[in-house]
Protein backbone atom coordinates (compact mmCIF):
# COMPACT_ATOMS: atom_id res chain seq x y z
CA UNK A 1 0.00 0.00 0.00
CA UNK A 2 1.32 3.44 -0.87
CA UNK A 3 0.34 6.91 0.30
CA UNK A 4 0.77 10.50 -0.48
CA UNK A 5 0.46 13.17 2.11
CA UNK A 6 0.96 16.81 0.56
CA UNK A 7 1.74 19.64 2.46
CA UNK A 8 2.95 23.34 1.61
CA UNK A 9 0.10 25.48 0.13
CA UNK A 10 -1.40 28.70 1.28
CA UNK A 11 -2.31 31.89 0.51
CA UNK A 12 0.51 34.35 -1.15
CA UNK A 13 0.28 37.72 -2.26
CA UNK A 14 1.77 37.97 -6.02
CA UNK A 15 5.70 37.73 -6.50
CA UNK A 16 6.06 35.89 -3.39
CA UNK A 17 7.12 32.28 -2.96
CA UNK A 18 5.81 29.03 -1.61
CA UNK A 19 7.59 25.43 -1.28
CA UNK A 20 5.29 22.25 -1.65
CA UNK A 21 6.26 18.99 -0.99
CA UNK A 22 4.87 15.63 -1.08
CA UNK A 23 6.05 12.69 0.36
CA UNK A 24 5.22 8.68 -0.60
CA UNK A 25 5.27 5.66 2.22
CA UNK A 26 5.35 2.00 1.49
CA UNK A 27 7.19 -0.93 0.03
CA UNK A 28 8.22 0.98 -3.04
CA UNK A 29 10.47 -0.81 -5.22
CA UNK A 30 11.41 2.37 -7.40
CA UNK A 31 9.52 5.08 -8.33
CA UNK A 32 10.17 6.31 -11.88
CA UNK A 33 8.19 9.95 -11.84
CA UNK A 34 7.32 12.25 -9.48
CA UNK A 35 4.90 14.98 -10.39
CA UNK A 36 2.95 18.07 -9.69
CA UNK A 37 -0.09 19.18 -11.26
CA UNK A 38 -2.65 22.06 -10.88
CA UNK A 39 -6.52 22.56 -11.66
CA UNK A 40 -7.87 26.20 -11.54
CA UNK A 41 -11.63 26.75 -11.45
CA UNK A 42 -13.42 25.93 -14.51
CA UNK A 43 -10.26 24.60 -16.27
CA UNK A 44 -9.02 21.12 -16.88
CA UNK A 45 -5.71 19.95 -14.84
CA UNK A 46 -2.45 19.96 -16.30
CA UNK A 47 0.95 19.02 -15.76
CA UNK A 48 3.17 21.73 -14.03
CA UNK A 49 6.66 20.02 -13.57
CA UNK A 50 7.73 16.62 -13.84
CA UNK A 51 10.81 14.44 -12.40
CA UNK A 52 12.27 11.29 -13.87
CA UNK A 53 14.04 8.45 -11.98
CA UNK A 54 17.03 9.63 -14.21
CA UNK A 55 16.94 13.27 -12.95
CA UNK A 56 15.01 14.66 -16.08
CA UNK A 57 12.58 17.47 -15.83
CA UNK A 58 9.61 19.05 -17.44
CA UNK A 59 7.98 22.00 -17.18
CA UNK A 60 5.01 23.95 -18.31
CA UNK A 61 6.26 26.99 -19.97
CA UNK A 62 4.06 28.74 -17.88
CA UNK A 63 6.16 28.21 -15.01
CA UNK A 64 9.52 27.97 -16.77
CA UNK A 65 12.31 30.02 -15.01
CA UNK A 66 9.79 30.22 -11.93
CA UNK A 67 9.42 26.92 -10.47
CA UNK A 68 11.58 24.38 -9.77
CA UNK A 69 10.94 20.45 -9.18
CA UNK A 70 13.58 18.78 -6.93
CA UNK A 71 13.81 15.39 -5.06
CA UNK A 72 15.17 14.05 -2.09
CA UNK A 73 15.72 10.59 -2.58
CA UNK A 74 16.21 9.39 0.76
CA UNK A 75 12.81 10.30 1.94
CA UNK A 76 10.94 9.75 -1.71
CA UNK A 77 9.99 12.97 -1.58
CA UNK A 78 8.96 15.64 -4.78
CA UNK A 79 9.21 19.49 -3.90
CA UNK A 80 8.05 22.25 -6.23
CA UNK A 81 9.47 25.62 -5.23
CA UNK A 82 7.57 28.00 -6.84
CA UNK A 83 8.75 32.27 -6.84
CA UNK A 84 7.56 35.42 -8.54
CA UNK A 85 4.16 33.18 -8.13
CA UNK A 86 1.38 35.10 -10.14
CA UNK A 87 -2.57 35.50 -9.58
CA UNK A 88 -2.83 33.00 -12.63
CA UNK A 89 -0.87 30.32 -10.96
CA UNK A 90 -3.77 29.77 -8.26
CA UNK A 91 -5.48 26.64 -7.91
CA UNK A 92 -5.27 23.05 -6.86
CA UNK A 93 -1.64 21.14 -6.72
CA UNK A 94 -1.46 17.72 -6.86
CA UNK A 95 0.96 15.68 -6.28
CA UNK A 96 1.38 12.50 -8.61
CA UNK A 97 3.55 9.41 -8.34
CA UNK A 98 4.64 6.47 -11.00
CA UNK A 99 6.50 3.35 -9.62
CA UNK A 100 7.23 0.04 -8.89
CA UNK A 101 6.04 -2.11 -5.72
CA UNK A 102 7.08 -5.50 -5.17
CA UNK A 103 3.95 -7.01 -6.73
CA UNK A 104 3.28 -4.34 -9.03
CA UNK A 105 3.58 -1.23 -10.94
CA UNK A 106 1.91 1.72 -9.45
CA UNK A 107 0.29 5.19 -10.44
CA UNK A 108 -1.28 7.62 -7.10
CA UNK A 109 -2.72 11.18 -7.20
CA UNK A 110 -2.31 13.22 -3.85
CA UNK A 111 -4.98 14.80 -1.86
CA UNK A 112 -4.54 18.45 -3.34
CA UNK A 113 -3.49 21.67 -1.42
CA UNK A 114 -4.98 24.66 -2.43
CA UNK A 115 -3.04 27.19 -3.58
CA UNK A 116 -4.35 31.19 -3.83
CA UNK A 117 -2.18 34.23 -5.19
CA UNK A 118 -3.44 37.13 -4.53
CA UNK A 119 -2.99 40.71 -7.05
């Protein structure tokens, strides 16, 4: 069994910063992705940044230059700091995770933390 507990959002007022992290428990074999993810009223949810096993990353161009997705192996955990946040980058992060567990692959979505940036 694997979990996700996210933690990190809040309310910020426009150029400031926030750090989220999120942080998977169980008998995980390997995980090969760790990613965050955001849904803003009325819109669909797309991809935000993204972390390979081999240290590759992705990012919306949205948040290019802005954000940055980092890991910390030890503790299989996925951080997104995110600076000079804007009024368009509010909404709901989530927190998604791609790996191996001794019996199977596995694919889990976090809870969601609200984030709000205010003008």
């Amino acid at each position: 069994q694997v979990q996700l507990v996210e933690s990190g959002g809040g309310l910020v007022q426009a150029g400031g910063s926030l750090r989220l992290s999120c942080t998977a428990s169980g008998i995980i074999i390997r995980i090969n992705t760790m990613s965050w993810h955001r849904q803003a009223p009325g819109k669909q949810r797309e991809l935000v940044a993204a972390l390979t096993f081999g240290g590759s990353t992705n990012y919306a161009d949205s948040v290019k230059g802005r954000f940055t997705i980092s890991r910390d192996n030890g503790k299989n955990t996925v951080n997104l700091q995110m600076d000079s946040l804007k009024p368009e980058d509010t909404g709901v992060y989530y927190c998604n995770v791609e790996g191996v567990l001794p019996e199977r692959n596995f694919g889990l979505w976090g809870q969601g933390t609200q984030v709000t940036v205010s003008s």
